[in-house]
C-alpha atoms as a PDB file:
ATOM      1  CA  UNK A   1      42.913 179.775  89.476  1.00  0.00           C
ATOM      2  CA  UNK A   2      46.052 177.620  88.658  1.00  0.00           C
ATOM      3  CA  UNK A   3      49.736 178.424  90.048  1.00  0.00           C
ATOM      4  CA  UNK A   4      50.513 180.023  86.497  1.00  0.00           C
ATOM      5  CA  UNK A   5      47.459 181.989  86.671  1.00  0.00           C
ATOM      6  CA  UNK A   6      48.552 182.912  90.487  1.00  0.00           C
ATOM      7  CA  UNK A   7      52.292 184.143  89.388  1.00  0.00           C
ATOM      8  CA  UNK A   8      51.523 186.043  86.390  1.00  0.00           C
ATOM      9  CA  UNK A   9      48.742 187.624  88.377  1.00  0.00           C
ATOM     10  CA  UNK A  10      51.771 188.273  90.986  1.00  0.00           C
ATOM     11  CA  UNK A  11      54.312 189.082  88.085  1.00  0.00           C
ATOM     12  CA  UNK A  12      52.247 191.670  86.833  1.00  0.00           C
ATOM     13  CA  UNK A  13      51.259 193.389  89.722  1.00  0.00           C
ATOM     14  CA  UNK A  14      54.710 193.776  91.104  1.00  0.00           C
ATOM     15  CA  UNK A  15      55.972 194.724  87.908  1.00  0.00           C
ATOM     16  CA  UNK A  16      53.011 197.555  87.450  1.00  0.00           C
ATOM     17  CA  UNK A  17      53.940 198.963  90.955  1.00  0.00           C
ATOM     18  CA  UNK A  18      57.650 199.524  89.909  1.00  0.00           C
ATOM     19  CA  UNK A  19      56.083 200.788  86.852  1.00  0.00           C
ATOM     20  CA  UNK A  20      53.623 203.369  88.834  1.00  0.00           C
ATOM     21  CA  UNK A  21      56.675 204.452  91.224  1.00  0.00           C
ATOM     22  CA  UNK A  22      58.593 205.156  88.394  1.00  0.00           C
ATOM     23  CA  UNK A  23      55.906 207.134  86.635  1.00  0.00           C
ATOM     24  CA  UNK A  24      55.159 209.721  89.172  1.00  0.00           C
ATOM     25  CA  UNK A  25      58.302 211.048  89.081  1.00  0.00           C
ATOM     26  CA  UNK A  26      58.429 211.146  85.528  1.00  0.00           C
ATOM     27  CA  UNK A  27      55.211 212.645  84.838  1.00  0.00           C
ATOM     28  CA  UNK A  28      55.303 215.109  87.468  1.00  0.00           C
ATOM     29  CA  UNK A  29      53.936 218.316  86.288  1.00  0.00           C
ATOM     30  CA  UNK A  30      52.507 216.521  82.713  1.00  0.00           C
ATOM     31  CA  UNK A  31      49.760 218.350  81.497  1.00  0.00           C
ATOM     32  CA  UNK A  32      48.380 214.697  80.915  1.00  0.00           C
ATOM     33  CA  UNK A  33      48.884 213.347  84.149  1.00  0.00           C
ATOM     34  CA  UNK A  34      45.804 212.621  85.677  1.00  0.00           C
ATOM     35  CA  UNK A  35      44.570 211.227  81.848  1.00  0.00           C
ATOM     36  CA  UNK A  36      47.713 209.120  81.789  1.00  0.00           C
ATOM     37  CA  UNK A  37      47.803 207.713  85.510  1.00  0.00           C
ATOM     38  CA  UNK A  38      43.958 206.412  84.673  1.00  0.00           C
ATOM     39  CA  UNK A  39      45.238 204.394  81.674  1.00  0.00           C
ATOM     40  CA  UNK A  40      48.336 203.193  83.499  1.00  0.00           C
ATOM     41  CA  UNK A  41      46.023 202.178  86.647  1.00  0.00           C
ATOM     42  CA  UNK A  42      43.569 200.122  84.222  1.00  0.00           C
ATOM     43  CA  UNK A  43      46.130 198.118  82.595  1.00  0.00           C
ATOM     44  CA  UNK A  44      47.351 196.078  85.332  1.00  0.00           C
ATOM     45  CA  UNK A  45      43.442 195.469  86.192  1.00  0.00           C
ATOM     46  CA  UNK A  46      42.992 194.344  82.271  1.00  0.00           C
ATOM     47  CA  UNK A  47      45.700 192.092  82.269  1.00  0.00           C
ATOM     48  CA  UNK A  48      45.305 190.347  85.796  1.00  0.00           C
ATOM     49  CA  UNK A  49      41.588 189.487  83.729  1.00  0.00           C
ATOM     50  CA  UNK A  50      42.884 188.412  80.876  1.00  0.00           C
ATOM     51  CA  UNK A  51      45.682 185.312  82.532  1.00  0.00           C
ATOM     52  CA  UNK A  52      43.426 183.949  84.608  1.00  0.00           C
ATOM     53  CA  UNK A  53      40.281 183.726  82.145  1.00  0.00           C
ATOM     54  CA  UNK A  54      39.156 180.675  81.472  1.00  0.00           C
ATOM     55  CA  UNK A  55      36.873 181.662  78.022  1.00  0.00           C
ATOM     56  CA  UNK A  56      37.856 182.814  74.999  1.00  0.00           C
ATOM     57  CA  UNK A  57      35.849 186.277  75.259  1.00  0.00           C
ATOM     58  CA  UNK A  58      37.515 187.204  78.801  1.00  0.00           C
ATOM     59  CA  UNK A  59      41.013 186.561  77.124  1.00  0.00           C
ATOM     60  CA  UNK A  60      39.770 188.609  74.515  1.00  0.00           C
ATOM     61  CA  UNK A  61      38.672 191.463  76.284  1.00  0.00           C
ATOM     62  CA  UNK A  62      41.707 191.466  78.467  1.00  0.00           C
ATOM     63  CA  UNK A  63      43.899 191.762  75.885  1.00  0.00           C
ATOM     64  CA  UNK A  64      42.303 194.207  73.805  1.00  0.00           C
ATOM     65  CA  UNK A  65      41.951 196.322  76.855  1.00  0.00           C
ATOM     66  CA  UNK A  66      45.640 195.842  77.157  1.00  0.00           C
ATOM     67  CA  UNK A  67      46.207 197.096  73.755  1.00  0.00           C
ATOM     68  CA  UNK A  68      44.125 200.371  73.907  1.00  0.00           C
ATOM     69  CA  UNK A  69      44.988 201.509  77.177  1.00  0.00           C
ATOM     70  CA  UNK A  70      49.034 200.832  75.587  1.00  0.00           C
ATOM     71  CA  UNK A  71      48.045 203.108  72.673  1.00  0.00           C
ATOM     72  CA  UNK A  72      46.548 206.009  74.786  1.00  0.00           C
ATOM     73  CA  UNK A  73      49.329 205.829  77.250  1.00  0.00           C
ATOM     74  CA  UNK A  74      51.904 207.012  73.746  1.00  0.00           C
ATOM     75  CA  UNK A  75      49.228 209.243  73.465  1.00  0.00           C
ATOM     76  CA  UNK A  76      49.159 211.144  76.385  1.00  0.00           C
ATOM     77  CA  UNK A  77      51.091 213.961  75.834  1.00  0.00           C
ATOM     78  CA  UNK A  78      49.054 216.940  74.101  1.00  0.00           C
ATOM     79  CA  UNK A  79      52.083 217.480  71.278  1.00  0.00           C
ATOM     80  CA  UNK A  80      51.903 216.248  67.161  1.00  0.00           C
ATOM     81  CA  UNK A  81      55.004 213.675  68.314  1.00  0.00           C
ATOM     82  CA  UNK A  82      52.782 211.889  71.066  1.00  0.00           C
ATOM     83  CA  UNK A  83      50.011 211.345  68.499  1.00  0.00           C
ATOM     84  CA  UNK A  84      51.982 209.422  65.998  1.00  0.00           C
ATOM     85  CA  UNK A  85      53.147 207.559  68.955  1.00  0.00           C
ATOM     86  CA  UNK A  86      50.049 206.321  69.759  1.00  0.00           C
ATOM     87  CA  UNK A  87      49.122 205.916  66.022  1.00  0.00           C
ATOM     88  CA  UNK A  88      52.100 203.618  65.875  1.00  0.00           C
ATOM     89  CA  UNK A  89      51.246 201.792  69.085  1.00  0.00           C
ATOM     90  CA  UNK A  90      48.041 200.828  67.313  1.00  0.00           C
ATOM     91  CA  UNK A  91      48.995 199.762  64.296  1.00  0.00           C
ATOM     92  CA  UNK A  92      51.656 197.761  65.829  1.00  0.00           C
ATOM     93  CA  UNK A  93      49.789 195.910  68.166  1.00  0.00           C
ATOM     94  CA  UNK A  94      46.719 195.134  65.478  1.00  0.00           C
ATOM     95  CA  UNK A  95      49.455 193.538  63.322  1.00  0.00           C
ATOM     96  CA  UNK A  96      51.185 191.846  66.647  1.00  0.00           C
ATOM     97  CA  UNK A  97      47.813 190.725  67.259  1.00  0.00           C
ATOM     98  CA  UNK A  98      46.806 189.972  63.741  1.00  0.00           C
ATOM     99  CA  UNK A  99      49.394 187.609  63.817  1.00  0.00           C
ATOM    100  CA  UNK A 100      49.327 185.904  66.644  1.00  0.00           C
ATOM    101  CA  UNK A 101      45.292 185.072  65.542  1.00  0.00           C
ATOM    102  CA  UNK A 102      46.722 183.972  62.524  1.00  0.00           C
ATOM    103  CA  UNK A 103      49.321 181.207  63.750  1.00  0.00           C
ATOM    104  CA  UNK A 104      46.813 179.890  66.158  1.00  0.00           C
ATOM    105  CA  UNK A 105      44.301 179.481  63.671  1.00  0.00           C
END
């Protein structure tokens, strides 16, 4: 662990608990709001793995966990508009992430 490593491990957190304050209110009587608070609980753990990671593969992993659980969080509501949500969050972040590969490469 490295002082970056240590702040965006702090950054994120603090940011993710404003983020989880904010979200009970908001989804408070969601039909999806157990499936959504799992998501929003994982990503924080995903990306405090992914900063800090010292290989290629945990950087990896982090990320793409990252990515999916930001896809199924559009997608938690149970209506047609919340499912092309989360097919856009997808597609965006393969190309965002199709990219980036691409201009490190």
């Amino acid at each position: 662990m490295d002082p970056l490593s240590i702040t965006m491990a702090l950054f994120v957190t603090g940011v993710s608990t404003a983020i989880h304050m904010y979200s009970v209110g908001y989804m408070h009587g969601d039909p999806g709001f157990d499936r959504f608070f799992v998501y929003l609980n994982l990503f924080p753990v995903l990306d405090d793995r992914a900063h800090p990671g010292g290989q290629l593969l945990v950087l990896f992993l982090g990320w793409e966990g990252v990515g999916f659980c930001s896809t199924v969080w559009s997608g938690s509501g149970s209506n047609a508009r919340s499912r092309r949500r989360s097919q856009k969050a997808f597609v965006t972040n393969r190309v965002g992430d199709s990219a980036s590969f691409l201009r490190c490469s």
